[in-house]
Structures are given as structure tokens and as C-alpha cells.
C-alpha atoms as a PDB file:
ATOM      1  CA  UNK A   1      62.394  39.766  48.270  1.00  0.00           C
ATOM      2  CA  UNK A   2      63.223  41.327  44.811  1.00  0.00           C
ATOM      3  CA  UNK A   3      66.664  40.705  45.125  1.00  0.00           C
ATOM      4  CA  UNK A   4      65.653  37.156  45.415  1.00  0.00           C
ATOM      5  CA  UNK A   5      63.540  36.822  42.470  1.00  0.00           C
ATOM      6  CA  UNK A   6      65.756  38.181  39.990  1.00  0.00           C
ATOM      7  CA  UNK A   7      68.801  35.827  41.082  1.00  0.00           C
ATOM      8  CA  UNK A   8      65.961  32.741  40.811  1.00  0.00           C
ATOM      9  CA  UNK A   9      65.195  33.953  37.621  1.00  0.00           C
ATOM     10  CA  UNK A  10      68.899  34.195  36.765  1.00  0.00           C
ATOM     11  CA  UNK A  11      69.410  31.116  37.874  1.00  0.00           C
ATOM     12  CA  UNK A  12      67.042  29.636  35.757  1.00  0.00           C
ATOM     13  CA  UNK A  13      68.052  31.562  32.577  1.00  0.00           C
ATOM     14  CA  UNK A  14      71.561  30.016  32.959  1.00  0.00           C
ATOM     15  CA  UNK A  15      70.243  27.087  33.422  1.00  0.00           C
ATOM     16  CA  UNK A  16      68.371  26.723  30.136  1.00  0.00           C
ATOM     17  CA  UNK A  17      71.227  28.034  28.396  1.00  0.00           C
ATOM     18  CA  UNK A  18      73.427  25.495  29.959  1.00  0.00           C
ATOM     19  CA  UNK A  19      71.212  22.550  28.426  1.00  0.00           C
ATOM     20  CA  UNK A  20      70.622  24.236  25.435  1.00  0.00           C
ATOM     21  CA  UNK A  21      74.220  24.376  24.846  1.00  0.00           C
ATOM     22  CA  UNK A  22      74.721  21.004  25.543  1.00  0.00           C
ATOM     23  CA  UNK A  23      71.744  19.408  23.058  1.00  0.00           C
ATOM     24  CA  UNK A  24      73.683  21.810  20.294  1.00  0.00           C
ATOM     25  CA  UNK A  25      76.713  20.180  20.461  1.00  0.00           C
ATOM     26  CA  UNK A  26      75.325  16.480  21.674  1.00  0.00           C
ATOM     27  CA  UNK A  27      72.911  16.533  18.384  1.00  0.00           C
ATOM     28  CA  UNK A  28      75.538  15.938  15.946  1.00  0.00           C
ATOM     29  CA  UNK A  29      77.450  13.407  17.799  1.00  0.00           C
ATOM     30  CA  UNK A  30      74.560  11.305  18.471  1.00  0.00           C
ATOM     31  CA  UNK A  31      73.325  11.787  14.478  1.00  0.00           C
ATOM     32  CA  UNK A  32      77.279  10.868  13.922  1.00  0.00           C
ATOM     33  CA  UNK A  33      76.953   8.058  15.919  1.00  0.00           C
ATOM     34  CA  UNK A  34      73.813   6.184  14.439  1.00  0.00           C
ATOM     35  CA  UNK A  35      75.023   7.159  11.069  1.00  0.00           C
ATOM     36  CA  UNK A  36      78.592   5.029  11.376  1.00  0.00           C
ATOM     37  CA  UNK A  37      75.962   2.506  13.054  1.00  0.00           C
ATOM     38  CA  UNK A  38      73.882   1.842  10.301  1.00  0.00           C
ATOM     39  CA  UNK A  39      76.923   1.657   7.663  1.00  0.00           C
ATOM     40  CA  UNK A  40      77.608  -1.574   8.731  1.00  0.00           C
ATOM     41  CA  UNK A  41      74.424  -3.008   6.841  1.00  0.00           C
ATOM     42  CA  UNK A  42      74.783  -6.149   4.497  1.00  0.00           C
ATOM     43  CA  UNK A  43      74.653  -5.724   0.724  1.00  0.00           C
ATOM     44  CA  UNK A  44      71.044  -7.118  -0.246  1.00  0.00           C
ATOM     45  CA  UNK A  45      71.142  -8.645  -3.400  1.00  0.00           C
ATOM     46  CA  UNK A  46      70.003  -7.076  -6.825  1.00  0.00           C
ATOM     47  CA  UNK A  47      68.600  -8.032  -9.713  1.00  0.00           C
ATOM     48  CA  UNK A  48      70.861  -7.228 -13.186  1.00  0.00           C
ATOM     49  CA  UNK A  49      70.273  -6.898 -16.733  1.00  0.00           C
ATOM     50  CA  UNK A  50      72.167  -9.605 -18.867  1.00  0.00           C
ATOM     51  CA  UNK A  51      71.948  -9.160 -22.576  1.00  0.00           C
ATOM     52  CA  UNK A  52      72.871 -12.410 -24.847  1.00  0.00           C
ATOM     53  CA  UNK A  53      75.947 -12.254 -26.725  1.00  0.00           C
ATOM     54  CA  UNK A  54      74.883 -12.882 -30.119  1.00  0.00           C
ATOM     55  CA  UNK A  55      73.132 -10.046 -32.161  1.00  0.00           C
ATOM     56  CA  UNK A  56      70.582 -12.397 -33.461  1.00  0.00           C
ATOM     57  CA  UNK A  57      68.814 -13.491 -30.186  1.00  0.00           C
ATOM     58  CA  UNK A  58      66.684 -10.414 -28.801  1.00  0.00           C
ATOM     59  CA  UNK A  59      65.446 -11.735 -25.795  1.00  0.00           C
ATOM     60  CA  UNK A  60      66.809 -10.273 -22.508  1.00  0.00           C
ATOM     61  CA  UNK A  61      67.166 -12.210 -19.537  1.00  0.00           C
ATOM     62  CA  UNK A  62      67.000 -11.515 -15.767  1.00  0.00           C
ATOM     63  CA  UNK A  63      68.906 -12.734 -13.249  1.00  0.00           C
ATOM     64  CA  UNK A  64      69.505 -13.086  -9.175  1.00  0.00           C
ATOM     65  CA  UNK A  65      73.025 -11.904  -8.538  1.00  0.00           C
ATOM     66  CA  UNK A  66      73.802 -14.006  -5.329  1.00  0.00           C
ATOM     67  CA  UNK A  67      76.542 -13.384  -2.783  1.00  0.00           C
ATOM     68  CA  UNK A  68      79.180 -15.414  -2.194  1.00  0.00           C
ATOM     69  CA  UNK A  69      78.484 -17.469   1.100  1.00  0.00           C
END
């Protein structure tokens, strides 16, 4: 009946170590994975600062930089 117990309880202990070992090293491929994944993202457009050309005017105007379609 011992003898039985402890080989359950072996058992069980490799068992855990088994999956643990395999989340360790399945982690970082998933996290690799979804990171490639979201690289593929459009650019959103931005907003840029345009200063006039001549030294007189002061004003400073904003623009929509939009993508080429």
C-alpha cells in the first residue's frame, strides 16, 4: 500500500514538472507569435508642425498628413 502511494505521488510530481516545462518554453513562442501579429498594424495618420517660410509671418499652422490611397 505504501509502495503504491509514493509511485502515485511520483507520478504526479513528474507530471507537473512535465507541464511546467512545457508552459516555460511555450510562453515565449506564443508572446513571439502575437508580437509579429500585431506588427502588421496600419500607420494612423499624425498631425505635424509646419512653420511658414518667411521670417515675418509668426503664425504656425497645423496640418492632417494624409496617406497616400
Amino acid at each position: 500500500m505504501k509502495k503504491d502511494a509514493i509511485s502515485t505521488g511520483l507520478f504526479i510530481a513528474i507530471g507537473f514538472l512535465c507541464v511546467a516545462i512545457v508552459i516555460a518554453i511555450l510562453i515565449p513562442v506564443v508572446r513571439d507569435v502575437i508580437d509579429k501579429a500585431d506588427d502588421n498594424r496600419p500607420d494612423i495618420p499624425k498631425v505635424s508642425l509646419v512653420q511658414p517660410a518667411d521670417s515675418g509671418e509668426t503664425a504656425v499652422a497645423y496640418t492632417l498628413v494624409h496617406p497616400l490611397v
